[in-house]
N, C-alpha and C. Protein backbone atom coordinates (compact mmCIF):
# COMPACT_ATOMS: atom_id res chain seq x y z
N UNK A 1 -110.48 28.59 -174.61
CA UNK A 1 -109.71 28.45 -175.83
C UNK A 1 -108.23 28.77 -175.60
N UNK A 2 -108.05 29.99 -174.65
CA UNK A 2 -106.76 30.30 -174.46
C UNK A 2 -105.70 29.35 -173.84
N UNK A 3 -106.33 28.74 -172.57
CA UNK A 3 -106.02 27.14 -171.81
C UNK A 3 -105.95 26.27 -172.88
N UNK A 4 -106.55 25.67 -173.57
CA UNK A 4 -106.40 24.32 -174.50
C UNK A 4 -104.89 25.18 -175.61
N UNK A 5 -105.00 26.33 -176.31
CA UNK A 5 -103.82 26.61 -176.56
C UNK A 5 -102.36 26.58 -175.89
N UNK A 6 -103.03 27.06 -174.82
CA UNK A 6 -101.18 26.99 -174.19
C UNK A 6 -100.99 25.56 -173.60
N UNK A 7 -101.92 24.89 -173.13
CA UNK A 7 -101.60 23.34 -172.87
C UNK A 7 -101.22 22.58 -173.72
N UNK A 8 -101.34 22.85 -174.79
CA UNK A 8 -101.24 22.19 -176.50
C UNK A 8 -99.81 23.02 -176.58
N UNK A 9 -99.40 23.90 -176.26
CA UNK A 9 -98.23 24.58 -176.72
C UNK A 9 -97.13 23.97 -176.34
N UNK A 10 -96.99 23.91 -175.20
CA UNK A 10 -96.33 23.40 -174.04
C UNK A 10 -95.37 21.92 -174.44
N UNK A 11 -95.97 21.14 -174.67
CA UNK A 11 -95.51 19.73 -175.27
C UNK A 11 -95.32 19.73 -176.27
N UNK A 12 -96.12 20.81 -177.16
CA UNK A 12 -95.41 20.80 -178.55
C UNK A 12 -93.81 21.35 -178.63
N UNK A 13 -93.59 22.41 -178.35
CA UNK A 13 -92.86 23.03 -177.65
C UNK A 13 -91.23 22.38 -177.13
N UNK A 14 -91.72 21.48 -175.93
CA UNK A 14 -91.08 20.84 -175.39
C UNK A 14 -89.97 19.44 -176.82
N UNK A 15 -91.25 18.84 -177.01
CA UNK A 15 -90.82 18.15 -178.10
C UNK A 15 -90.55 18.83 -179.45
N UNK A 16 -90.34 19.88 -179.76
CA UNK A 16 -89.55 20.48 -180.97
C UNK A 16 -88.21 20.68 -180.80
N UNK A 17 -88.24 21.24 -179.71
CA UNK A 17 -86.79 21.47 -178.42
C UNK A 17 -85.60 19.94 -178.67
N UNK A 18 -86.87 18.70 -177.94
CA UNK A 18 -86.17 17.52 -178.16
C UNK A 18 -85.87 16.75 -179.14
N UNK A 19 -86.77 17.30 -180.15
CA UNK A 19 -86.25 16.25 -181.42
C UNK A 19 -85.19 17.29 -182.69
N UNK A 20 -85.51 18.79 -182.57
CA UNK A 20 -84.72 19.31 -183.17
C UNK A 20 -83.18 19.41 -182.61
N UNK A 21 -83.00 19.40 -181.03
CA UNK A 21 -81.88 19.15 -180.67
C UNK A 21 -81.19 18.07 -181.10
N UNK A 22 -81.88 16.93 -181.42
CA UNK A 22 -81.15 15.42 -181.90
C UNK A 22 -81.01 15.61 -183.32
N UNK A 23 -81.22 16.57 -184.10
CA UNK A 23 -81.37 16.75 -185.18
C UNK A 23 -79.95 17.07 -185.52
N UNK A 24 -79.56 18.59 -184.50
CA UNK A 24 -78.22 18.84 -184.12
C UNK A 24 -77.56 18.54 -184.00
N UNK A 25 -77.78 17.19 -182.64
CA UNK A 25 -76.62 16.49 -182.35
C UNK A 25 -76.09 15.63 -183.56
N UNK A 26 -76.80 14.80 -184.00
CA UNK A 26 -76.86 14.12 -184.75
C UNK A 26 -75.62 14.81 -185.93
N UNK A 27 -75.96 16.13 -186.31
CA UNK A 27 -75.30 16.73 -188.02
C UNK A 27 -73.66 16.76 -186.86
N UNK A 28 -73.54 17.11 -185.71
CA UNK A 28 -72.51 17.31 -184.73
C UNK A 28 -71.84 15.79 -184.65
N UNK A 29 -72.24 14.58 -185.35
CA UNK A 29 -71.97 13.63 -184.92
C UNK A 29 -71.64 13.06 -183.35
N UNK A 30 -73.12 13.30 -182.58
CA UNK A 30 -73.30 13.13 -181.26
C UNK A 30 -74.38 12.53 -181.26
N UNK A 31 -74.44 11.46 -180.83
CA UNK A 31 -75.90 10.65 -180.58
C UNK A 31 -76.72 10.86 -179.18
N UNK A 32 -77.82 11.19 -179.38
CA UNK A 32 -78.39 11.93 -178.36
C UNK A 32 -78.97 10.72 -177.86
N UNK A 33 -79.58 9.41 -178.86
CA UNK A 33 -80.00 8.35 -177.93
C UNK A 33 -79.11 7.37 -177.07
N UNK A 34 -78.82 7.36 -175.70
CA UNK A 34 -77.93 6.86 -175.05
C UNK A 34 -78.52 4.91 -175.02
N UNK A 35 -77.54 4.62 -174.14
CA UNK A 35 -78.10 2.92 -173.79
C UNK A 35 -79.25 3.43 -172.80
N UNK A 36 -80.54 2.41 -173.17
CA UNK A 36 -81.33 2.25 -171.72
C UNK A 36 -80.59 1.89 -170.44
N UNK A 37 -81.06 2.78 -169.67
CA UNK A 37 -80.01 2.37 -168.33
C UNK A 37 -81.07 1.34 -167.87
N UNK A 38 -82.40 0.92 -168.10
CA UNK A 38 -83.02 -0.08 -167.56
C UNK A 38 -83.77 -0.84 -168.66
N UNK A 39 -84.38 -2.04 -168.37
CA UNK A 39 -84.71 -2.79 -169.42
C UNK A 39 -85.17 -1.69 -170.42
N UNK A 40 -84.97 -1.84 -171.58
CA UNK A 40 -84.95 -1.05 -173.31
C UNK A 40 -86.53 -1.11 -173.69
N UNK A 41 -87.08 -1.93 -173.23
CA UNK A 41 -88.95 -2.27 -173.18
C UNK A 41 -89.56 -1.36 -172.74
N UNK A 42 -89.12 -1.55 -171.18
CA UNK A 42 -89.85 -0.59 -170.39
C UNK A 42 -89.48 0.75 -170.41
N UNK A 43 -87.96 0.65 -170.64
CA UNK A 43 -87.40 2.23 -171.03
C UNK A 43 -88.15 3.27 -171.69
N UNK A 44 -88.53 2.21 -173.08
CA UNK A 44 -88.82 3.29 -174.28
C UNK A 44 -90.78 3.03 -174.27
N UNK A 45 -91.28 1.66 -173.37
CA UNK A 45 -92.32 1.71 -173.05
C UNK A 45 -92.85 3.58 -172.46
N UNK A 46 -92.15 3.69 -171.55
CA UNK A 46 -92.60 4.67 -170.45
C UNK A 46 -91.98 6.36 -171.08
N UNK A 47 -91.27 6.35 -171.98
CA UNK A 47 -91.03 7.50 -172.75
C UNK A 47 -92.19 7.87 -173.35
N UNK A 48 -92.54 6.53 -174.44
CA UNK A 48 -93.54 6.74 -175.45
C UNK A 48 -95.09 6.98 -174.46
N UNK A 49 -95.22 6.42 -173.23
CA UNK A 49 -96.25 6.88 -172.03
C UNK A 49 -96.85 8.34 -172.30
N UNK A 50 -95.32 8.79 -171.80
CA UNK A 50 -95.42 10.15 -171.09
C UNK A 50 -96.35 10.96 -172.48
N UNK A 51 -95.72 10.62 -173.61
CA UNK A 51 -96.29 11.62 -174.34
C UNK A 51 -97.68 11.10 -174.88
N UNK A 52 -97.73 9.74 -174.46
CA UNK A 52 -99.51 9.75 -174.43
C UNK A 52 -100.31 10.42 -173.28
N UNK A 53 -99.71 10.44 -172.20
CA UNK A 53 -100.07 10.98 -171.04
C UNK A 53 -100.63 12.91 -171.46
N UNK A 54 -99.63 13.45 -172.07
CA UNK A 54 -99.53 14.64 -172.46
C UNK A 54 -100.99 14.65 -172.99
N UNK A 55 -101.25 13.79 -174.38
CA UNK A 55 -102.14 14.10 -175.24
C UNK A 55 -103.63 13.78 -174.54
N UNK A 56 -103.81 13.28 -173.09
CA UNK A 56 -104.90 13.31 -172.94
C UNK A 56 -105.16 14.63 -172.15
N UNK A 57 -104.26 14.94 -171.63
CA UNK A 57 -104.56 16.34 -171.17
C UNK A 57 -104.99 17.05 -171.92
N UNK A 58 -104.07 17.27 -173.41
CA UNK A 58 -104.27 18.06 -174.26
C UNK A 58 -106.01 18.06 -174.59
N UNK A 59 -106.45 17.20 -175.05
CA UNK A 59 -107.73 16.19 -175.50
C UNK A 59 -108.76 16.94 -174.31
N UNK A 60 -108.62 16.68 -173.41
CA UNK A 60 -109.47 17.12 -172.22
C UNK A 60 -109.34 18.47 -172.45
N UNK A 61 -108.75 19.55 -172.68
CA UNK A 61 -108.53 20.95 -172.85
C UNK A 61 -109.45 21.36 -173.65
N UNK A 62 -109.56 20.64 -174.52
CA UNK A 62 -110.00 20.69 -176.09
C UNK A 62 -111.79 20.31 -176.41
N UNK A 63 -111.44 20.15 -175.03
CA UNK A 63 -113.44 19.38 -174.98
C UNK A 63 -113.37 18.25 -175.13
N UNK A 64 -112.42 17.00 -175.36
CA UNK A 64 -113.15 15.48 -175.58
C UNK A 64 -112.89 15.11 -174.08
N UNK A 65 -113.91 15.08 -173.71
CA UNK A 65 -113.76 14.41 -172.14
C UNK A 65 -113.87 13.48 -171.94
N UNK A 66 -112.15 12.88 -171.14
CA UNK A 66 -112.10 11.52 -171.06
C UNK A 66 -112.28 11.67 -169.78
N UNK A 67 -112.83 12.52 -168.61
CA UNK A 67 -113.26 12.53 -167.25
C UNK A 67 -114.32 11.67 -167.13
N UNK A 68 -114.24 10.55 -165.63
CA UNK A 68 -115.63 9.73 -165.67
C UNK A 68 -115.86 10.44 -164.21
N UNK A 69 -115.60 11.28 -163.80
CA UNK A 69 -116.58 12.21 -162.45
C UNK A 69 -116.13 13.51 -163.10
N UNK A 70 -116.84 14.64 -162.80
CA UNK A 70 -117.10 15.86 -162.79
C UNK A 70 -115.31 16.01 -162.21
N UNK A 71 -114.67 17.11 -162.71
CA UNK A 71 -113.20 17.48 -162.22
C UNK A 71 -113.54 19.21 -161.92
N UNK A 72 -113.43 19.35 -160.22
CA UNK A 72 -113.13 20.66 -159.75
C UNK A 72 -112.79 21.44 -159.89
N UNK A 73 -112.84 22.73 -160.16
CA UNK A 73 -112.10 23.88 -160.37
C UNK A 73 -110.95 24.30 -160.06
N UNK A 74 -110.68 23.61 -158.45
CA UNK A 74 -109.77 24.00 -157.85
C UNK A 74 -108.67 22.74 -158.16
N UNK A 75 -109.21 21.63 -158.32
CA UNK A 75 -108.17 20.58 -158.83
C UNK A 75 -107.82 20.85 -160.53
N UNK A 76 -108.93 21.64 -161.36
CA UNK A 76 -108.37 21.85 -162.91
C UNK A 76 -107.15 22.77 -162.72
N UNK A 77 -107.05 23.91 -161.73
CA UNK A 77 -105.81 24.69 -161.29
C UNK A 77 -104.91 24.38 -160.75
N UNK A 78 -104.72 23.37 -159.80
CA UNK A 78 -103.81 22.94 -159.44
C UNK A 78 -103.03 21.95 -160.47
N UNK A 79 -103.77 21.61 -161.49
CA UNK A 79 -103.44 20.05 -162.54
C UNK A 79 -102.42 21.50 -163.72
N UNK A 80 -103.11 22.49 -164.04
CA UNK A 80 -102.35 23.49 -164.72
C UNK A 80 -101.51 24.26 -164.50
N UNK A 81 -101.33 24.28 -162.85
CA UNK A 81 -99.87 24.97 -162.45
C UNK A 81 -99.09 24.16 -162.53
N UNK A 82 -99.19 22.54 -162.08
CA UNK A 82 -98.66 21.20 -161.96
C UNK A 82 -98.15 21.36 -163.45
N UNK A 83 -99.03 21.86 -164.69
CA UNK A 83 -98.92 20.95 -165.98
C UNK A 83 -97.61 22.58 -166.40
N UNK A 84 -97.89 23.65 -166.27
CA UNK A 84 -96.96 24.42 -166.82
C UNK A 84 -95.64 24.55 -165.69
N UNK A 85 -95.28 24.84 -164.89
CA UNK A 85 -94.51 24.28 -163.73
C UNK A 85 -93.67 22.97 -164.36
N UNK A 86 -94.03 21.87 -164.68
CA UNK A 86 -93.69 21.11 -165.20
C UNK A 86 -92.77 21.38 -166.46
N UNK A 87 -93.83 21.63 -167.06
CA UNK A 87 -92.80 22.24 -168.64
C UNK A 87 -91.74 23.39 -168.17
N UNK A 88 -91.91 23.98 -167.72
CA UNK A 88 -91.27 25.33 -167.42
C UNK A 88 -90.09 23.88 -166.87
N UNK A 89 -89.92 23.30 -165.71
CA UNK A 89 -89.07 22.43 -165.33
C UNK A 89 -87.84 21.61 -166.39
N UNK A 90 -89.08 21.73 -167.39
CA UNK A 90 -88.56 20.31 -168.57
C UNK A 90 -87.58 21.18 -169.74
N UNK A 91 -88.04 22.41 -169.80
CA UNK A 91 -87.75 23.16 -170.77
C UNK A 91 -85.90 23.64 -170.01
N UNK A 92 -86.65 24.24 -169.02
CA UNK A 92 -85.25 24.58 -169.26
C UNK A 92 -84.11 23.80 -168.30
N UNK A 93 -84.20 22.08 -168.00
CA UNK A 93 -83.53 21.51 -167.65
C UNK A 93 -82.87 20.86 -168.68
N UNK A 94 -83.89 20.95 -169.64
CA UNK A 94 -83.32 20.56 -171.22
C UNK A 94 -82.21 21.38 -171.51
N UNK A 95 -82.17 23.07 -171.72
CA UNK A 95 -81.71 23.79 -172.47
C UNK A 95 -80.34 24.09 -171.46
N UNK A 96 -80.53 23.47 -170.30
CA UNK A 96 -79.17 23.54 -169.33
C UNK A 96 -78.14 22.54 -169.23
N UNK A 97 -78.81 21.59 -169.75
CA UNK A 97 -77.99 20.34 -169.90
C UNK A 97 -77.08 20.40 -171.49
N UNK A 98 -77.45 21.21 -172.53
CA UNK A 98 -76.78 21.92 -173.20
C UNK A 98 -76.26 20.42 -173.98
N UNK A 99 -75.40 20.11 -174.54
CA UNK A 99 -74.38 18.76 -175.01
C UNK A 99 -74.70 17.81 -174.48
N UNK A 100 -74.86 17.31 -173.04
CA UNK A 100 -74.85 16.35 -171.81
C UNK A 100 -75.82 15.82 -172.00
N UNK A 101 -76.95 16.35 -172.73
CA UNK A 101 -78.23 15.64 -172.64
C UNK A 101 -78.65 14.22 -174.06
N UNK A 102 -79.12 13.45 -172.93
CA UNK A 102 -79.29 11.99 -173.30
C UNK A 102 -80.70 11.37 -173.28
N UNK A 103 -81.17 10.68 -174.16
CA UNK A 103 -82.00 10.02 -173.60
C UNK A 103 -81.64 8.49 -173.17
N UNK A 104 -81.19 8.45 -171.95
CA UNK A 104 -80.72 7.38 -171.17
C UNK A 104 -79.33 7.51 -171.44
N UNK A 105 -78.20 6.44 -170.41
CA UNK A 105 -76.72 7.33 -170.23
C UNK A 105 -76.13 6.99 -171.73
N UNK A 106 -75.21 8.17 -171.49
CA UNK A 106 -74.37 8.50 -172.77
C UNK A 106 -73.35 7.65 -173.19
N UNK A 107 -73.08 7.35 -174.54
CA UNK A 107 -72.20 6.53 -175.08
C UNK A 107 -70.88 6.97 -174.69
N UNK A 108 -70.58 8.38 -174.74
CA UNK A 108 -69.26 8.78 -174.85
C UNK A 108 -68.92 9.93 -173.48
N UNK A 109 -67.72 10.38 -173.05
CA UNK A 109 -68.21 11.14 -172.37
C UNK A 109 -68.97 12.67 -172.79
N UNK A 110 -69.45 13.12 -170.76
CA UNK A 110 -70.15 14.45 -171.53
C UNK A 110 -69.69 14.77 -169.66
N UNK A 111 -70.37 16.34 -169.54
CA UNK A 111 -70.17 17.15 -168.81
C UNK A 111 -71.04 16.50 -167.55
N UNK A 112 -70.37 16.72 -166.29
CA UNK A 112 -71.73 16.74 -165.16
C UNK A 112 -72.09 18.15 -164.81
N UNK A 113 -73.19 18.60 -164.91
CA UNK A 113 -74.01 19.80 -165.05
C UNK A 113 -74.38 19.79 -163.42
N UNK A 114 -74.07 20.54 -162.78
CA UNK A 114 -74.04 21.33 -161.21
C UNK A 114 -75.03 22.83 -161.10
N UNK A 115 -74.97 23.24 -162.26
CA UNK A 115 -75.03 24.40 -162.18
C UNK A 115 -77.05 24.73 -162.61
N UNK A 116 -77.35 26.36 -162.42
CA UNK A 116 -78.92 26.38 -162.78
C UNK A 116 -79.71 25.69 -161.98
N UNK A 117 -80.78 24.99 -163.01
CA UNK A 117 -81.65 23.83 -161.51
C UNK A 117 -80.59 23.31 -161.20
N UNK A 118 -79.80 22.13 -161.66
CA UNK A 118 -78.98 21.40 -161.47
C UNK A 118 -78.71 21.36 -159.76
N UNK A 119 -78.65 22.88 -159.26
CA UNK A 119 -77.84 22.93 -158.17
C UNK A 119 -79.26 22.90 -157.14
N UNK A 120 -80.27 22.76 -157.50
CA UNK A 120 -81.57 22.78 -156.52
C UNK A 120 -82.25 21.55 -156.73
N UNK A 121 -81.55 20.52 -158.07
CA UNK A 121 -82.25 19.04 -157.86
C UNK A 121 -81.37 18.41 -158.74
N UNK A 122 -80.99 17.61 -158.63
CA UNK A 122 -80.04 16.12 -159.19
C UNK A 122 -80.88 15.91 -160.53
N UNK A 123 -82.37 16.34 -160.41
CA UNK A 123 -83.01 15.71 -161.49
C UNK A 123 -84.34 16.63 -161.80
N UNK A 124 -84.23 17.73 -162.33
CA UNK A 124 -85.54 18.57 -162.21
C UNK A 124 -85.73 18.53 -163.59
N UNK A 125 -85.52 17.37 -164.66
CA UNK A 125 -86.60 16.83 -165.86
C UNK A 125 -87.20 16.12 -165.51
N UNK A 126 -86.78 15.28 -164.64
CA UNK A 126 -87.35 13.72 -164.37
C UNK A 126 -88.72 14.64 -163.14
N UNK A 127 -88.33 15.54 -162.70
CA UNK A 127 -89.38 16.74 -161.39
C UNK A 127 -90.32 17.36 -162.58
N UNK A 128 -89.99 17.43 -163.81
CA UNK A 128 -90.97 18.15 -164.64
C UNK A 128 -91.89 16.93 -165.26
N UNK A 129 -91.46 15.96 -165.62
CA UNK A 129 -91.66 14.86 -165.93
C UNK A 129 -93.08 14.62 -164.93
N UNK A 130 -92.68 14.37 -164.00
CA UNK A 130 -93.62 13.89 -162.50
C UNK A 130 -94.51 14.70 -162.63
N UNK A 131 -94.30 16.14 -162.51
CA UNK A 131 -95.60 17.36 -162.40
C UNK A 131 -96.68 17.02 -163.11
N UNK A 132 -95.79 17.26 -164.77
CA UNK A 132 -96.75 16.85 -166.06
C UNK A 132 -97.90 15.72 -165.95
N UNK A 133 -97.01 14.84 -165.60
CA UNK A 133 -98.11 13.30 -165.36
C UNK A 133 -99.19 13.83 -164.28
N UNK A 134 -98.77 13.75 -162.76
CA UNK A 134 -99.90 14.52 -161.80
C UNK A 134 -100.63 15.50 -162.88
N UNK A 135 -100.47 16.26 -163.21
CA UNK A 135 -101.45 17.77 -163.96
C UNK A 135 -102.69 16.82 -164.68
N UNK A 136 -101.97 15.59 -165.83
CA UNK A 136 -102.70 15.04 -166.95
C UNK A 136 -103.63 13.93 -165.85
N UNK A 137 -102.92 13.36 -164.82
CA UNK A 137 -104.25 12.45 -163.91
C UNK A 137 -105.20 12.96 -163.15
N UNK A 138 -104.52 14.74 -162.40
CA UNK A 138 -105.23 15.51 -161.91
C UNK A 138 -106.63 16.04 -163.22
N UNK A 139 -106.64 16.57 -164.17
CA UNK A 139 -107.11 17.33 -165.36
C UNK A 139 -108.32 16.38 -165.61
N UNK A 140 -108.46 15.28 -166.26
CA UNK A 140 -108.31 14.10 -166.46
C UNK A 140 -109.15 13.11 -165.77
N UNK A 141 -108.58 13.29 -164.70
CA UNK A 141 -109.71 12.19 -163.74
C UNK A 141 -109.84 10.58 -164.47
N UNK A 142 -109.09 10.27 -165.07
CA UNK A 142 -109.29 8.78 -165.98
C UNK A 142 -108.59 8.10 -165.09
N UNK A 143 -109.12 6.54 -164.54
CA UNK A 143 -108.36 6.15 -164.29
C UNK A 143 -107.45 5.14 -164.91
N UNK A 144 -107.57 5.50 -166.54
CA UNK A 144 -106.30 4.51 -166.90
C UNK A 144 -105.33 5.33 -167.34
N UNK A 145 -105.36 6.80 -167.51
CA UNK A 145 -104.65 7.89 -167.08
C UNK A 145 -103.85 7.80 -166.18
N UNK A 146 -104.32 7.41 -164.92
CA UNK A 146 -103.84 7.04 -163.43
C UNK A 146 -103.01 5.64 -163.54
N UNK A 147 -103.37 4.90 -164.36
CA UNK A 147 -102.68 3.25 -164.21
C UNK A 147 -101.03 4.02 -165.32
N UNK A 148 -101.58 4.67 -166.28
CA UNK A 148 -100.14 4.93 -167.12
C UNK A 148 -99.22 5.31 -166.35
N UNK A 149 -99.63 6.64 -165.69
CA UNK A 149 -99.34 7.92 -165.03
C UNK A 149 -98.43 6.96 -163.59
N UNK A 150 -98.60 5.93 -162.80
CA UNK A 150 -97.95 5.03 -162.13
C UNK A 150 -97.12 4.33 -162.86
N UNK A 151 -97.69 3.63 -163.89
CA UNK A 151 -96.25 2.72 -164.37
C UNK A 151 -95.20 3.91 -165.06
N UNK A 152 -95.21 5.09 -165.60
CA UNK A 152 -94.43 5.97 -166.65
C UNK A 152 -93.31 6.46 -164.66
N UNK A 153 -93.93 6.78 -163.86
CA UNK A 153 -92.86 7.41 -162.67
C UNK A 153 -92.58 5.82 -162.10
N UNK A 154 -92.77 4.66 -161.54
CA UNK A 154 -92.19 3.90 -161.19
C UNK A 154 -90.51 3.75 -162.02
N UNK A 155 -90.89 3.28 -163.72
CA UNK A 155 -90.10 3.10 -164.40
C UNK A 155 -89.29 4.48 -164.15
N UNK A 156 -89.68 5.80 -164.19
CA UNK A 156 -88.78 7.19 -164.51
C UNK A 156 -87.85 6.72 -162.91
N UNK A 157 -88.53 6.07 -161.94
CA UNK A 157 -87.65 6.53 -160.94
C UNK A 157 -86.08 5.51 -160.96
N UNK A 158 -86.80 4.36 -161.45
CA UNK A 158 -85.47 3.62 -161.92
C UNK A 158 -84.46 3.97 -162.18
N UNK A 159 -85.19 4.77 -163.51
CA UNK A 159 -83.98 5.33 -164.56
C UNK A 159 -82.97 6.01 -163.74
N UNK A 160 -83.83 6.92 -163.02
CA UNK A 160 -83.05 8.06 -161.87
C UNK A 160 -82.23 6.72 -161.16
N UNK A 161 -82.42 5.82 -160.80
CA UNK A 161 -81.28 5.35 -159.63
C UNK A 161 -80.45 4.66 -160.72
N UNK A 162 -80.49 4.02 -161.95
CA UNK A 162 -80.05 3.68 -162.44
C UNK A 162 -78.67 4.35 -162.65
N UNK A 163 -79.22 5.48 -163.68
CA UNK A 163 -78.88 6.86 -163.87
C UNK A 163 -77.55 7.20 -162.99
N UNK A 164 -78.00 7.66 -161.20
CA UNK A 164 -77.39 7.76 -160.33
C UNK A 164 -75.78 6.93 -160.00
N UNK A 165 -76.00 5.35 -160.41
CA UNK A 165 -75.30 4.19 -160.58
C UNK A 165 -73.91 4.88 -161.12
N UNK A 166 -75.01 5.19 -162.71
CA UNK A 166 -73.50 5.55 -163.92
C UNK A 166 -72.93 6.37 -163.79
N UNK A 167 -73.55 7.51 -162.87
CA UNK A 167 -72.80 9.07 -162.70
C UNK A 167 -71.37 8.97 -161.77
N UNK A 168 -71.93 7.86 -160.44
CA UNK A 168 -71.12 7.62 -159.89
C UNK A 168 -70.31 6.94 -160.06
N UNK A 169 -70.49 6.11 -160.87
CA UNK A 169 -68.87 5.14 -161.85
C UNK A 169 -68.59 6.03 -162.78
N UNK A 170 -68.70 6.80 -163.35
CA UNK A 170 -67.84 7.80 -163.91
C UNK A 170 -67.31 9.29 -163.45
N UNK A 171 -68.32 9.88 -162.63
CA UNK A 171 -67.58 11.25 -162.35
C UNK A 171 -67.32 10.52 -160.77
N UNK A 172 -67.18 9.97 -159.97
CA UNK A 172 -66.55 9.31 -158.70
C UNK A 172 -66.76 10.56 -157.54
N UNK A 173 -65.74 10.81 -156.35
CA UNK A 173 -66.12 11.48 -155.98
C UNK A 173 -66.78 12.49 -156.18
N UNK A 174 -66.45 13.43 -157.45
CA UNK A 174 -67.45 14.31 -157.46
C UNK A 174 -68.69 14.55 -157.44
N UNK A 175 -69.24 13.67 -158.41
CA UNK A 175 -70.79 13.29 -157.67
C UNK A 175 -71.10 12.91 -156.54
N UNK A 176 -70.22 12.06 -155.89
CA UNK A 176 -70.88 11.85 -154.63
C UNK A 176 -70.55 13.21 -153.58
N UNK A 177 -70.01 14.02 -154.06
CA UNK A 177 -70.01 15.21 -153.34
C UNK A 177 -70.96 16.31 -153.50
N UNK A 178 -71.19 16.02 -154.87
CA UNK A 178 -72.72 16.73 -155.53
C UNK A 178 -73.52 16.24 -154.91
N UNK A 179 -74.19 14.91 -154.82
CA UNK A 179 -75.50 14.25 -154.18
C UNK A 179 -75.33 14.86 -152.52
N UNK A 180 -74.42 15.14 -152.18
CA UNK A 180 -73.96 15.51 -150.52
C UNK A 180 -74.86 16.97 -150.33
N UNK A 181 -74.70 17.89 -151.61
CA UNK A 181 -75.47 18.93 -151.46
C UNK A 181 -76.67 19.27 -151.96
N UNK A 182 -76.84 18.27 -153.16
CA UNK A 182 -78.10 18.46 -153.49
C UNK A 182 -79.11 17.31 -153.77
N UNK A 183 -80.80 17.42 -153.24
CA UNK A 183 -80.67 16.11 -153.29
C UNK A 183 -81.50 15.93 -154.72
N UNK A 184 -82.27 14.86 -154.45
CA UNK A 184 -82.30 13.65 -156.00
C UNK A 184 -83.36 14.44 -156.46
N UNK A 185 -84.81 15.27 -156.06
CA UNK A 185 -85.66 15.60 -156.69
C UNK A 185 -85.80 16.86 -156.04
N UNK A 186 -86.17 17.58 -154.60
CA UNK A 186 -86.51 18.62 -154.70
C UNK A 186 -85.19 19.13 -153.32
């Protein structure tokens, strides 16, 4: 009971964070939804993924088992360090990105963030992002869990090079002096 609570917490959590922040931005007259940096389909396809991805984990916590083999003990632990690790990643790459944060690049300018994770990964939402999914295919054992869980990081990795594209047409050398020290995920 205590596991299905805090796995359930976690994404709730996460997404109160993200939609009350846009709530903010928003009264701040700051639009938190940026342009898709890649097709707008698949963009907001693979957003709306992830948080189906979430809810089968959740679901599996909870007793509805969408497992079609028996899932290990030692793989249900590894899928829950993967799944809080993750959040812990998401949470506070969120709360570091402070103003800067977008969903997909920003209309106007904003800060390039170096600092915190920042300075140990180019991208440790898009690293919390990844965990989460592994935890929910690890947990889970579904394999259309597994078919989401591939198309939601193919598309995320885009975004990241996409992403990468715009940083470097706008902050110029400096990013490319950032990417010099730190790299793209771990």
């Amino acid at each position: 009971m205590i596991e299905s609570i805090l796995v359930t917490l976690f994404p709730v959590l996460f997404l109160i964070i993200l939609f009350g922040g846009g709530a903010l931005f928003r009264r701040r007259n700051i639009d938190m939804d940026g342009e898709a940096p890649v097709n707008r389909t698949l963009f907001y396809a693979s957003k709306y993924s992830i948080v189906l991805l979430w809810g089968a984990m959740v679901l599996q916590t909870w007793g509805i088992n969408l497992s079609f083999v028996k899932v290990a003990g030692i793989i249900k632990w590894v899928s829950l360090f993967l799944w809080f690790s993750g959040f812990l990643l998401l949470l506070t790459g969120r709360l570091g990105m402070g103003d800067s944060f977008r969903l997909g690049s920003p209309r106007e300018s904003t800060c390039l963030k170096k600092g915190g994770l920042f300075s140990f990964s180019r991208n440790p939402m898009y690293l919390g992002v990844y965990a989460t999914l592994a935890a929910s295919i690890l947990y889970t054992m579904n394999p259309i869990v597994l078919v989401i869980g591939i198309f939601v990081t193919a598309v995320h990795h885009k975004i990241v090079l996409a992403e990468e594209q715009y940083l470097q047409k706008i902050f110029g050398n400096e990013y490319v002096d950032y990417c010099k020290c730190v790299r793209r995920y771990f």
